[in-house]
N, C-alpha and C. Protein backbone atom coordinates (compact mmCIF):
# COMPACT_ATOMS: atom_id res chain seq x y z
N UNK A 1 -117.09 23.46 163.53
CA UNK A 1 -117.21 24.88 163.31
C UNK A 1 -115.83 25.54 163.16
N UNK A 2 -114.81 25.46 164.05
CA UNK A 2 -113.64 25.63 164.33
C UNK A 2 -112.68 25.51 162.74
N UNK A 3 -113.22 24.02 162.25
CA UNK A 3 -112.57 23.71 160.89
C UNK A 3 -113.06 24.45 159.59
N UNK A 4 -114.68 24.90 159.66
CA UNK A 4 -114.80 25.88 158.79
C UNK A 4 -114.41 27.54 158.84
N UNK A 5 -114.08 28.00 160.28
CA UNK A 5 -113.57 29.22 159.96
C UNK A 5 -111.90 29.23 159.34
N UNK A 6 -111.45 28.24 159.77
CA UNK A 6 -109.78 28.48 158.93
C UNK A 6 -110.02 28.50 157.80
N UNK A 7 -110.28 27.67 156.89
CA UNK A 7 -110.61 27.78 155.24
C UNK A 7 -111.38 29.17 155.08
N UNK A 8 -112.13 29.70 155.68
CA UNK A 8 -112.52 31.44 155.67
C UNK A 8 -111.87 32.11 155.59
N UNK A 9 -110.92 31.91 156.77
CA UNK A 9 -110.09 33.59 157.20
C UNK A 9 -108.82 33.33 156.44
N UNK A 10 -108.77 31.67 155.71
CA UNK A 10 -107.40 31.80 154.61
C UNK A 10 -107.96 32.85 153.46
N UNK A 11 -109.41 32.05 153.22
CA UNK A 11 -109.93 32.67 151.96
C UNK A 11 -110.07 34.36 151.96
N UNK A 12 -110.25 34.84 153.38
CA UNK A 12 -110.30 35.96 153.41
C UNK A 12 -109.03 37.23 153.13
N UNK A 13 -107.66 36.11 153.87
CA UNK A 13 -106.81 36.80 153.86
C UNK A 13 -105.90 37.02 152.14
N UNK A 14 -106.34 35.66 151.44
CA UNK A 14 -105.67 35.62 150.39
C UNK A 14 -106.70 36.79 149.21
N UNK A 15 -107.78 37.49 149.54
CA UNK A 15 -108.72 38.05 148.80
C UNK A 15 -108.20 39.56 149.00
N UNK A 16 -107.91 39.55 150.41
CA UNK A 16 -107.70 40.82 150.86
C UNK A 16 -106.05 41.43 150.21
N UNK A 17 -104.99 40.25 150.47
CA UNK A 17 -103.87 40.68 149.63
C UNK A 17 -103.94 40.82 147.86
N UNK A 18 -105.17 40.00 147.32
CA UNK A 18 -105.11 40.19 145.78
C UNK A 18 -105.98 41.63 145.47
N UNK A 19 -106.84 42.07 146.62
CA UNK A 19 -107.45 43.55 146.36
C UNK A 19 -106.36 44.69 146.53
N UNK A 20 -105.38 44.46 147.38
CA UNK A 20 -104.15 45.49 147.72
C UNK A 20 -103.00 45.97 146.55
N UNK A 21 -103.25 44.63 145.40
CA UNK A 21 -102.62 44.84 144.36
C UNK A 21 -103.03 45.75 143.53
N UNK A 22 -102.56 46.79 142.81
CA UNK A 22 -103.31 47.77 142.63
C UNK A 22 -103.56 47.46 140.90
N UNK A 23 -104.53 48.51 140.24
CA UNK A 23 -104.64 47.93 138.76
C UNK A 23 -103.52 47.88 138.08
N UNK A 24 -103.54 47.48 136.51
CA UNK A 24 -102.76 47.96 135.95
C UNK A 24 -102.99 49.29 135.54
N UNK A 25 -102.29 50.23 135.44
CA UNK A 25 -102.47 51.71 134.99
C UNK A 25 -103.05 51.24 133.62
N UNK A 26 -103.28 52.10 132.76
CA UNK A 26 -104.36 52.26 131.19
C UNK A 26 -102.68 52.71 130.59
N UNK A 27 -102.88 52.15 129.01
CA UNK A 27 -102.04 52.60 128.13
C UNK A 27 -101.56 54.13 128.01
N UNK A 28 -102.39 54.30 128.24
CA UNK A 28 -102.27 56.29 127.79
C UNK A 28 -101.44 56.87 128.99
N UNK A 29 -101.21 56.14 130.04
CA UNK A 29 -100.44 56.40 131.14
C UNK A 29 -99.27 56.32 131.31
N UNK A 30 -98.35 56.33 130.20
CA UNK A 30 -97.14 55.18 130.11
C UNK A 30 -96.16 55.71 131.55
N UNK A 31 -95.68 56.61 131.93
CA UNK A 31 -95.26 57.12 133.49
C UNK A 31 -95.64 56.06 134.06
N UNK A 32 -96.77 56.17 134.55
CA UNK A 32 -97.36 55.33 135.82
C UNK A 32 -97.09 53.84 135.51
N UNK A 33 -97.20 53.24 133.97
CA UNK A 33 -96.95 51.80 133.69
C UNK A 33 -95.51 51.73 133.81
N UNK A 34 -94.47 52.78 133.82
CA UNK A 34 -93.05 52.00 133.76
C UNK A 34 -93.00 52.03 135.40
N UNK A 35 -93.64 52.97 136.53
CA UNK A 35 -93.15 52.81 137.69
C UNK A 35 -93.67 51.53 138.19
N UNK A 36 -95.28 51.05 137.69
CA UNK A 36 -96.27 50.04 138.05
C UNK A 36 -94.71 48.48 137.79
N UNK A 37 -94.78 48.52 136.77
CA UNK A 37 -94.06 47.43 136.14
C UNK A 37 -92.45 47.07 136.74
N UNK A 38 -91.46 48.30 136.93
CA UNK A 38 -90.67 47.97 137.59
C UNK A 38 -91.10 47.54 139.24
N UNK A 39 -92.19 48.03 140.05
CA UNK A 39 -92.18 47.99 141.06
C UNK A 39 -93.03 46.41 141.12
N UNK A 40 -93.30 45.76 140.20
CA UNK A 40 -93.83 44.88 140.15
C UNK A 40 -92.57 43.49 140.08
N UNK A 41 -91.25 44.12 139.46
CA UNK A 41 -90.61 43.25 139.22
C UNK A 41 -89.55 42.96 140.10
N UNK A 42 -89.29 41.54 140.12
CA UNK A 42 -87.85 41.34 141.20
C UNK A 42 -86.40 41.02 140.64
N UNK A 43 -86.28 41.14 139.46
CA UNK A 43 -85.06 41.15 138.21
C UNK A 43 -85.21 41.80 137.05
N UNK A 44 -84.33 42.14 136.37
CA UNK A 44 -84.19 42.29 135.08
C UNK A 44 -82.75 42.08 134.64
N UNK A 45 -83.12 41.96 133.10
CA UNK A 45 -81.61 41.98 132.33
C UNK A 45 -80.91 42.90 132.08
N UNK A 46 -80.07 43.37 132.56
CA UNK A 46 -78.96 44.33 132.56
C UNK A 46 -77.90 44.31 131.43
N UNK A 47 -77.63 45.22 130.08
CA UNK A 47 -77.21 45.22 129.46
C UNK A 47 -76.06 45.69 129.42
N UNK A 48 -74.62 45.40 129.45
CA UNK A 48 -73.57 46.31 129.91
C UNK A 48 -72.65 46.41 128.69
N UNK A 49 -71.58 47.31 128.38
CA UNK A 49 -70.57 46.72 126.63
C UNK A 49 -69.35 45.90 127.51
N UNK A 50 -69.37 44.46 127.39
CA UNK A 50 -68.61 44.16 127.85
C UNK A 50 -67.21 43.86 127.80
N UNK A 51 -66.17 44.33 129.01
CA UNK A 51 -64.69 44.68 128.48
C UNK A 51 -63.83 43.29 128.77
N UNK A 52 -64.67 42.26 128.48
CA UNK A 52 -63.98 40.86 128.81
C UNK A 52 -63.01 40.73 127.54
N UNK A 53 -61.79 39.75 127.85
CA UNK A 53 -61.42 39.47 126.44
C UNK A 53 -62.10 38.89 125.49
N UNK A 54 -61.81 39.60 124.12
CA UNK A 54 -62.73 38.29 123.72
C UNK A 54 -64.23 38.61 123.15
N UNK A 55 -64.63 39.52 124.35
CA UNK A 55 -65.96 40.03 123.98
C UNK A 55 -66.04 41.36 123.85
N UNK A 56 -65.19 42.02 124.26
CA UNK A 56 -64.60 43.87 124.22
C UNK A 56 -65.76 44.29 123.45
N UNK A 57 -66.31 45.31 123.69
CA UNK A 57 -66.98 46.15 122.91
C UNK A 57 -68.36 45.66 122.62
N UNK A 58 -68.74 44.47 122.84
CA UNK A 58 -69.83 43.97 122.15
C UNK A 58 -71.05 43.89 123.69
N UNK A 59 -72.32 43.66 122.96
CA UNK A 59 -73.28 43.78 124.29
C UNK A 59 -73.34 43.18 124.87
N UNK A 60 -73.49 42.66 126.68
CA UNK A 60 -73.60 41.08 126.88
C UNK A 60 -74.64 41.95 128.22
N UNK A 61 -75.27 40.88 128.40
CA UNK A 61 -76.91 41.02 128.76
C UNK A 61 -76.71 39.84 130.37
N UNK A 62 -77.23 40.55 131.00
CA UNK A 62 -77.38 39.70 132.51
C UNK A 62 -78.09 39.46 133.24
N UNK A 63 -79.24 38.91 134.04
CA UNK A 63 -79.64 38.68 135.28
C UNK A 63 -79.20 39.24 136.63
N UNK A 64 -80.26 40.26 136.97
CA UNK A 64 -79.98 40.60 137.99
C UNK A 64 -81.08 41.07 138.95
N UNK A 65 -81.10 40.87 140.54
CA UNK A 65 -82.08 41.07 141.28
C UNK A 65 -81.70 42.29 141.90
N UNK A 66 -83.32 42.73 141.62
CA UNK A 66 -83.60 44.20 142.10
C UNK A 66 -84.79 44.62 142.67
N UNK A 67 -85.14 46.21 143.05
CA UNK A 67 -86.26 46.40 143.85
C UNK A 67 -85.94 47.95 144.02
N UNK A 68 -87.01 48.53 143.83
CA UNK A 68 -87.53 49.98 143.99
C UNK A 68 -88.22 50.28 145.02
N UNK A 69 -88.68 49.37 145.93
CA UNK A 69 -88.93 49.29 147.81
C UNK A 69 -89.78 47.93 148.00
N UNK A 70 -89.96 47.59 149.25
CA UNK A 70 -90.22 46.53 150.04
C UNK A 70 -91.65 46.87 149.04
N UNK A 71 -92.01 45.20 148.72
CA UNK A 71 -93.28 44.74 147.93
C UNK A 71 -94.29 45.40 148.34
N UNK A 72 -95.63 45.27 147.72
CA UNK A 72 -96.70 45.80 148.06
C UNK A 72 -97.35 46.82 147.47
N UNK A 73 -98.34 47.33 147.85
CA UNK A 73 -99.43 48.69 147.14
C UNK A 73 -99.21 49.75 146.73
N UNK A 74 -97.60 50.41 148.16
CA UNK A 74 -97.36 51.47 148.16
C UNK A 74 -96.57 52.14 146.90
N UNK A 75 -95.97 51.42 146.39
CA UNK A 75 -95.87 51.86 144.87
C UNK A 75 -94.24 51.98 144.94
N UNK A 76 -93.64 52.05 145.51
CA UNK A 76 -91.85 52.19 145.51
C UNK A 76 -91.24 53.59 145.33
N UNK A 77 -90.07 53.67 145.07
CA UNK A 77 -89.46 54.93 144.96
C UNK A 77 -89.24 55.06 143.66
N UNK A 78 -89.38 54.01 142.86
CA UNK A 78 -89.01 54.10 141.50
C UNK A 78 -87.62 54.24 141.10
N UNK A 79 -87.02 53.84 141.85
CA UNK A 79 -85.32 53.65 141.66
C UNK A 79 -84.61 52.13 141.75
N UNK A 80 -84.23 51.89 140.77
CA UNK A 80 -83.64 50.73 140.73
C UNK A 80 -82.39 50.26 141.63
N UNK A 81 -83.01 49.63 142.25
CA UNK A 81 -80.99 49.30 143.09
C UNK A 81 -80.96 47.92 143.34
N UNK A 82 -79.24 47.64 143.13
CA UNK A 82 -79.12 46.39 143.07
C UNK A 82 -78.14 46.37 143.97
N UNK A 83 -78.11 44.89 144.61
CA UNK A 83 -76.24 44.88 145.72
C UNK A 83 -75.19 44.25 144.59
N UNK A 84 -74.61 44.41 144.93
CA UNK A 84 -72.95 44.24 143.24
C UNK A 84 -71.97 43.71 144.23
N UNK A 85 -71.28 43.08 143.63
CA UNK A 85 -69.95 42.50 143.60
C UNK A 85 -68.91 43.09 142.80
N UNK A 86 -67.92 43.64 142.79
CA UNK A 86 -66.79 43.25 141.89
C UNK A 86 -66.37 42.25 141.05
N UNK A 87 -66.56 41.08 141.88
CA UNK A 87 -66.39 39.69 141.10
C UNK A 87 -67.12 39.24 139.91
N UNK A 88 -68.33 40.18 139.93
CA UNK A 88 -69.75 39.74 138.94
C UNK A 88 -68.94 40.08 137.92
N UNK A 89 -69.31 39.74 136.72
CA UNK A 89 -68.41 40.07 135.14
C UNK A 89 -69.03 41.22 134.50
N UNK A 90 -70.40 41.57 134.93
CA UNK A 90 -70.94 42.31 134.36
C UNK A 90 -70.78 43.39 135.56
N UNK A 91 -70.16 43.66 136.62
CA UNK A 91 -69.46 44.60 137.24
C UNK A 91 -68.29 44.85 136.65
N UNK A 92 -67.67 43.99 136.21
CA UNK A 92 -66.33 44.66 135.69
C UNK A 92 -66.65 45.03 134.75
N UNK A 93 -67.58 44.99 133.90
CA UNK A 93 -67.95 45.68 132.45
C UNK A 93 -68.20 47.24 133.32
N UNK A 94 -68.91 47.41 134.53
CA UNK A 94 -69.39 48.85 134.34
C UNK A 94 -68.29 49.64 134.93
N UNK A 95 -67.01 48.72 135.68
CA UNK A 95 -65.62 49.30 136.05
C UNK A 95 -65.59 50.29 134.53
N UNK A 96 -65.32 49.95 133.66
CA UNK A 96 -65.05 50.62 132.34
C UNK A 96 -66.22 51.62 132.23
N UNK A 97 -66.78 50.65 131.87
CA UNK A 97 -67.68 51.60 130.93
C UNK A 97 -69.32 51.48 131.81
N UNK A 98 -70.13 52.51 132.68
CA UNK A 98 -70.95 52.74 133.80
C UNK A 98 -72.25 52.79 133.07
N UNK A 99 -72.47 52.74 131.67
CA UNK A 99 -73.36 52.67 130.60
C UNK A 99 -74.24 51.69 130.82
N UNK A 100 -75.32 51.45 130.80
CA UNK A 100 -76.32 50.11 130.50
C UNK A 100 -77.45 50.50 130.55
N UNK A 101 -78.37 49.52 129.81
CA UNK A 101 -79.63 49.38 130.20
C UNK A 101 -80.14 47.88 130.59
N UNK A 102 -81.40 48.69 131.30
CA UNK A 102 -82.18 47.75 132.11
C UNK A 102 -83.59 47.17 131.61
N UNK A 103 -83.71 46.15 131.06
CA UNK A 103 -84.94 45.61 131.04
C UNK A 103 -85.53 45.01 132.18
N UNK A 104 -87.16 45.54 132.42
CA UNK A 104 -88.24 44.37 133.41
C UNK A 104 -89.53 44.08 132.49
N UNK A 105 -90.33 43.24 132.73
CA UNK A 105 -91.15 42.82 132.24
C UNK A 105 -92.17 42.03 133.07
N UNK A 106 -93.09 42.97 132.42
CA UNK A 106 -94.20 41.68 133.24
C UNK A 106 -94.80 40.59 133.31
N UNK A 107 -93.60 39.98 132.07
CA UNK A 107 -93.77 38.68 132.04
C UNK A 107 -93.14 37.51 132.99
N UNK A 108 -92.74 38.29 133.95
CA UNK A 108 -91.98 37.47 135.10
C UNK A 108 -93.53 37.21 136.22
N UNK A 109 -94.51 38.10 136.25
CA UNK A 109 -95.27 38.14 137.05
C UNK A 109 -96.35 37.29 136.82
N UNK A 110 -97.35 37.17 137.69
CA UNK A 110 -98.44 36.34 137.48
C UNK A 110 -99.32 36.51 136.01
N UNK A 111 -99.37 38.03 136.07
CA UNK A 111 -100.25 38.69 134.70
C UNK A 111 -100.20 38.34 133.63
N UNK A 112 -99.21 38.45 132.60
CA UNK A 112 -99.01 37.59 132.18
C UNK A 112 -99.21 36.54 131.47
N UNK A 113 -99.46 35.60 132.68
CA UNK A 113 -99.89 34.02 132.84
C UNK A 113 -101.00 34.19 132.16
N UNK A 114 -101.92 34.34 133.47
CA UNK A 114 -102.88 35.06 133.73
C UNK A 114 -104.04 35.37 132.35
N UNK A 115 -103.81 35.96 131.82
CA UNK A 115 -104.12 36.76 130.19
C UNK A 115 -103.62 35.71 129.15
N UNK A 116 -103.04 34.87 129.59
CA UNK A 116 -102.16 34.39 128.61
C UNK A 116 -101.38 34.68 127.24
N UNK A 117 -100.69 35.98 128.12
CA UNK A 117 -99.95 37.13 126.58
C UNK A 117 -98.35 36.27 127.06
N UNK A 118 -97.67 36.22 125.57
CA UNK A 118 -96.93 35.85 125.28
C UNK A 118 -95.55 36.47 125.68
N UNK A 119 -93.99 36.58 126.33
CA UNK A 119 -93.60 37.71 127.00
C UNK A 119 -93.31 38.52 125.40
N UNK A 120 -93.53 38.04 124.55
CA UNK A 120 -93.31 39.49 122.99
C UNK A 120 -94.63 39.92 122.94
N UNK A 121 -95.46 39.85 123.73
CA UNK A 121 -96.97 40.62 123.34
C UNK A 121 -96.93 42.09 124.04
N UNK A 122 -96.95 43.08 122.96
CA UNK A 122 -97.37 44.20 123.68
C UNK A 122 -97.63 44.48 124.96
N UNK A 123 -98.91 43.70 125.42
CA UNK A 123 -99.71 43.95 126.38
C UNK A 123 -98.91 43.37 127.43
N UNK A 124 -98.00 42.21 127.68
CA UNK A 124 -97.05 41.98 128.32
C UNK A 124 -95.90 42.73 128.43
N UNK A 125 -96.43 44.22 128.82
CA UNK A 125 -95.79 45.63 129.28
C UNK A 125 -94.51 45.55 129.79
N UNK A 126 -93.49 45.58 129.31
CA UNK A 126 -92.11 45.82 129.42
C UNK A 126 -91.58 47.14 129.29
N UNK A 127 -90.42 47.55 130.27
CA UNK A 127 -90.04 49.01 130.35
C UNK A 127 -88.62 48.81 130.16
N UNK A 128 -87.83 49.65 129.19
CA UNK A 128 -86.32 49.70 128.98
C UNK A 128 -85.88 50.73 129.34
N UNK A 129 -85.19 51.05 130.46
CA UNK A 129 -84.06 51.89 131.26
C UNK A 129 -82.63 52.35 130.73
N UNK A 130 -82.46 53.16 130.27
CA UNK A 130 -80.82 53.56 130.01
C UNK A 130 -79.98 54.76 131.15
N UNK A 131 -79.23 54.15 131.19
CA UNK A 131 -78.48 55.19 132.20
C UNK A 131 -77.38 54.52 132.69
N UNK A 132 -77.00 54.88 133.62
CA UNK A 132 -75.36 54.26 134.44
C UNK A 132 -75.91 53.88 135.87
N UNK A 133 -74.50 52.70 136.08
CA UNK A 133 -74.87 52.13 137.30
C UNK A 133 -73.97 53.05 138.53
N UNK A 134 -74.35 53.74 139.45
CA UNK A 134 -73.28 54.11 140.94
C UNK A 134 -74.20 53.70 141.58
N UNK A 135 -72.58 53.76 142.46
CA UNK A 135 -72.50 53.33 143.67
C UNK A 135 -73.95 54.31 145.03
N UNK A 136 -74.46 53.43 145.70
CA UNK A 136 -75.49 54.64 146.63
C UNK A 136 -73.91 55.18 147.83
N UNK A 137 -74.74 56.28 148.02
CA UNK A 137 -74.03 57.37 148.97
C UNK A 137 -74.43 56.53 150.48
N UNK A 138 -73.64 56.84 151.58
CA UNK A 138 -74.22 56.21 152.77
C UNK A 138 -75.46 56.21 152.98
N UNK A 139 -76.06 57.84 153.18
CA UNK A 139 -77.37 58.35 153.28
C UNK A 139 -78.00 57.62 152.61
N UNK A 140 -77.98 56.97 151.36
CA UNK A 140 -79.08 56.09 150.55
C UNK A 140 -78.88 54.67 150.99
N UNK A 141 -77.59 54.23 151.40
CA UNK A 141 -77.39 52.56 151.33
C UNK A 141 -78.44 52.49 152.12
N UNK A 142 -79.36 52.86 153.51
CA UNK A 142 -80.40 51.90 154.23
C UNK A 142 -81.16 52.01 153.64
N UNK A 143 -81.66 52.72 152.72
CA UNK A 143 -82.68 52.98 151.96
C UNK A 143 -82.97 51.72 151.02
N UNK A 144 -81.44 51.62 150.45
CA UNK A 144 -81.40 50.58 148.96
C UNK A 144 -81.40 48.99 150.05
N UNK A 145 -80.92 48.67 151.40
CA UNK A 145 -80.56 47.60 151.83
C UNK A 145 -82.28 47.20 152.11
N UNK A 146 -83.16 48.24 152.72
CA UNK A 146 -84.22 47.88 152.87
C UNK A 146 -84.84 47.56 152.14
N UNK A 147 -85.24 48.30 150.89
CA UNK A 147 -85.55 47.82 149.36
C UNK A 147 -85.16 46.23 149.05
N UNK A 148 -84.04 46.01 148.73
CA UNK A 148 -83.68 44.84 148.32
C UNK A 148 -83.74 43.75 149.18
N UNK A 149 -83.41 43.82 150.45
CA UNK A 149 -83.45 42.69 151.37
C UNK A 149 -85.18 42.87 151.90
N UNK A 150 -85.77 43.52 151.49
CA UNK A 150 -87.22 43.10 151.62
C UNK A 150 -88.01 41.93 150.65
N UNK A 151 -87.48 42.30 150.06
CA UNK A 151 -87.65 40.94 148.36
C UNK A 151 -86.58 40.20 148.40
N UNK A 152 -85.29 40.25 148.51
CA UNK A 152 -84.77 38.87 148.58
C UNK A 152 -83.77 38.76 149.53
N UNK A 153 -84.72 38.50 150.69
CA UNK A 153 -83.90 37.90 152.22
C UNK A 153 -82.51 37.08 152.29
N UNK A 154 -82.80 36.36 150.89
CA UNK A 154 -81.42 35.80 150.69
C UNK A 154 -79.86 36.42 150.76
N UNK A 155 -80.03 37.76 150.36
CA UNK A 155 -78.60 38.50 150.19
C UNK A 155 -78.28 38.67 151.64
N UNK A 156 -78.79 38.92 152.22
CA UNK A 156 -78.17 39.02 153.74
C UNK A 156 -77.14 38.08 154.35
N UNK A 157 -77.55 36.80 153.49
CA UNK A 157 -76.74 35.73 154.21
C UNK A 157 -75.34 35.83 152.90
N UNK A 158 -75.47 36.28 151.98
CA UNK A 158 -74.13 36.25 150.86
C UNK A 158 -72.77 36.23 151.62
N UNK A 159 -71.90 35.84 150.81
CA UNK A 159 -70.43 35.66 151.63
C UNK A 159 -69.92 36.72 151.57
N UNK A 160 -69.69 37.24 152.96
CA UNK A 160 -69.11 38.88 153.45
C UNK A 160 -68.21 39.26 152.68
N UNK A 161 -66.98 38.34 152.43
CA UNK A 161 -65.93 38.43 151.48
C UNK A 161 -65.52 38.73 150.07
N UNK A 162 -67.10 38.56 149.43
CA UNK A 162 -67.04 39.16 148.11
C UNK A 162 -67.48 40.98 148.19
N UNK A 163 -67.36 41.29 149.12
CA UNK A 163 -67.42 43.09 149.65
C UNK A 163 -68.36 43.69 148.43
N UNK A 164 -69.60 43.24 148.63
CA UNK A 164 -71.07 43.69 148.38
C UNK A 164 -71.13 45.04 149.07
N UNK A 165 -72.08 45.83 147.74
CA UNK A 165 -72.28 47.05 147.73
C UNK A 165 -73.65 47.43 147.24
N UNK A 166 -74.12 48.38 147.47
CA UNK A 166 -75.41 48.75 147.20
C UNK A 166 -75.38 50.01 146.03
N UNK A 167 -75.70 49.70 144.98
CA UNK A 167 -75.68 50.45 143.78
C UNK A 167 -77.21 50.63 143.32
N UNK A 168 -77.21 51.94 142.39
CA UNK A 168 -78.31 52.50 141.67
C UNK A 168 -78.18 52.33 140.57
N UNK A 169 -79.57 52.46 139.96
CA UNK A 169 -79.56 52.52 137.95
C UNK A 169 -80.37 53.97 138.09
N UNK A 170 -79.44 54.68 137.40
CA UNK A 170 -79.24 56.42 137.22
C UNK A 170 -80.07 56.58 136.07
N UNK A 171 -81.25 56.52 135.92
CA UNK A 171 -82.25 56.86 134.70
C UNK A 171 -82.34 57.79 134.00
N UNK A 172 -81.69 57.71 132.83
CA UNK A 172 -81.33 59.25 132.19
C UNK A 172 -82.74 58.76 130.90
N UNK A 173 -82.94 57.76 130.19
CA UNK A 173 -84.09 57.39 129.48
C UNK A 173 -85.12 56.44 130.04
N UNK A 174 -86.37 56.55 128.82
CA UNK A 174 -87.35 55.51 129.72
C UNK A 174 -87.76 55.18 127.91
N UNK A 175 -88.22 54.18 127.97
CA UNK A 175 -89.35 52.92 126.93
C UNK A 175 -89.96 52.53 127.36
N UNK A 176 -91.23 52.63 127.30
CA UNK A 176 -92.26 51.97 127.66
C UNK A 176 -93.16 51.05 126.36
N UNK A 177 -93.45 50.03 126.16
CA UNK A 177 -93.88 48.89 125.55
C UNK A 177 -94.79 48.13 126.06
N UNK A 178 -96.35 48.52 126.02
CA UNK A 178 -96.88 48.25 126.67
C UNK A 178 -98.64 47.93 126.04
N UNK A 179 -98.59 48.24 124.70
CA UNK A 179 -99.59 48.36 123.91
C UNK A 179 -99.20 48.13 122.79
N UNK A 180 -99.82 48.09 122.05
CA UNK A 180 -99.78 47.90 120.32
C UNK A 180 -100.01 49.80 119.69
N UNK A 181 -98.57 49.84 118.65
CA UNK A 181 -98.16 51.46 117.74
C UNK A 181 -97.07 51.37 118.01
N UNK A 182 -96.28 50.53 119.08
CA UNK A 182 -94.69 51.16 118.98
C UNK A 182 -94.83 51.42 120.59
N UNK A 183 -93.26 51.86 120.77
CA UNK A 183 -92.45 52.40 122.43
C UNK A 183 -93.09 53.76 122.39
N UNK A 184 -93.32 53.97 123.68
CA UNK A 184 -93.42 55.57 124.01
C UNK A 184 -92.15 56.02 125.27
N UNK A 185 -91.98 56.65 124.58
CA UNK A 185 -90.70 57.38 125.89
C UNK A 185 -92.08 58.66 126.59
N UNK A 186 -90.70 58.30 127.61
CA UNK A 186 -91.22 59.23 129.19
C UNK A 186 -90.28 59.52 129.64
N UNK A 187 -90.32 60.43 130.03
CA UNK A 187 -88.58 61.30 130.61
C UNK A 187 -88.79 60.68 132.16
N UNK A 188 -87.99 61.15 132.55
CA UNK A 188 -87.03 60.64 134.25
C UNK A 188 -88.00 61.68 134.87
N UNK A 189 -88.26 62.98 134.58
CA UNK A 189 -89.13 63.48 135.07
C UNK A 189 -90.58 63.28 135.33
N UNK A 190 -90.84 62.98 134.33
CA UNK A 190 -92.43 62.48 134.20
C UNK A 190 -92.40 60.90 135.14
N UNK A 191 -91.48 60.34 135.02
CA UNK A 191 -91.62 59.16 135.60
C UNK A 191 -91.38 59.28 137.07
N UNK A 192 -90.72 60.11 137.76
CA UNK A 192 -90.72 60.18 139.14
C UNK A 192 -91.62 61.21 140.00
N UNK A 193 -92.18 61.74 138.93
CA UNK A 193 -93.48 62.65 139.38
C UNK A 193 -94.64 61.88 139.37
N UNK A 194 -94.90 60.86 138.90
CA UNK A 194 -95.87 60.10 139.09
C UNK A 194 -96.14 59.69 139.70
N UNK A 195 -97.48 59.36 140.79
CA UNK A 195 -97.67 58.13 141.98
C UNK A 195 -98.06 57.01 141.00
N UNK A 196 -97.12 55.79 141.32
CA UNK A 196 -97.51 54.42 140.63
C UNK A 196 -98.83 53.89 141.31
């Protein structure tokens, strides 16, 4: 008896976290799909003009882990923050020039899969971010440390010595790509007035 309730209360518990996931928002929503989608994601590619030799002026595109609050239902703050280095190359690009955008996609996620949409399929809802990267103010760093070290526990242990910082992506545009007709923009307003 004992051996059939564990296989239950797994089955129960793993049913109960896939109901907590909330829908995908509907096309016509595009707000709610760029907050849904970033808060869904734990990286994106960060586009910076990079001032390396060599590459001066031209775009160079990066990997980077991020988070808009600790995982789950509640939907996030909808602010992108990442911890930075100096040392990163694509930090010294925003030394210059604080410009970039941010791609996420939900083709990092199960969904996806799932549907089996391709990550260039429409419906494999991707959101493009433009704006500049700063630095968070004290008042925000526990905010951004909780965010990020809730999704990747790993940074905590990073080497003290590369003097890690807790930075924002300052959303001055939004793209949303998420259907078939083309991008729909959504202002910074519409997007943080929204509950995801």
């Amino acid at each position: 008896m004992a051996r059939l309730l564990l296989p239950c209360a797994a089955s129960a518990l793993l049913l109960a976290a896939v109901a907590a996931i909330p829908a995908i928002p509907p096309p016509e929503e595009a707000a709610r799909m760029a907050r849904y989608v970033l808060h869904s994601c734990d990286w994106g590619a960060l586009a910076t003009l990079s001032a390396q030799e060599g590459l001066r002026g031209r775009p160079f595109a990066n990997i980077f882990s991020l988070s808009d609050g600790p995982p789950g239902p509640c939907g996030g703050s909808g602010v992108p923050y990442l911890y930075l280095t100096d040392m990163e190359i694509s930090v010294q690009d925003l030394e210059v020039n604080s410009n970039a955008s941010l791609t996420v996609s939900l083709a990092q996620t199960p969904y996806c899969r799932k549907h089996k949409y391709d990550p260039q399929n429409p419906l494999c809802a991707h959101i493009i971010f433009v704006g500049s990267i700063v630095k968070v103010n004290d008042s925000e760093a526990g905010i951004a440390q909780k965010a990020l070290f809730t999704r990747h526990p790993e940074m905590e242990s990073w080497p003290k010595d590369h003097n890690w910082f807790f930075a924002k992506f300052n959303i001055t545009n939004i793209w949303v790509l998420d259907y078939f007709g083309g991008l729909k923009i959504v202002t910074p307003e519409e997007y943080y007035s929204v509950k995801p």
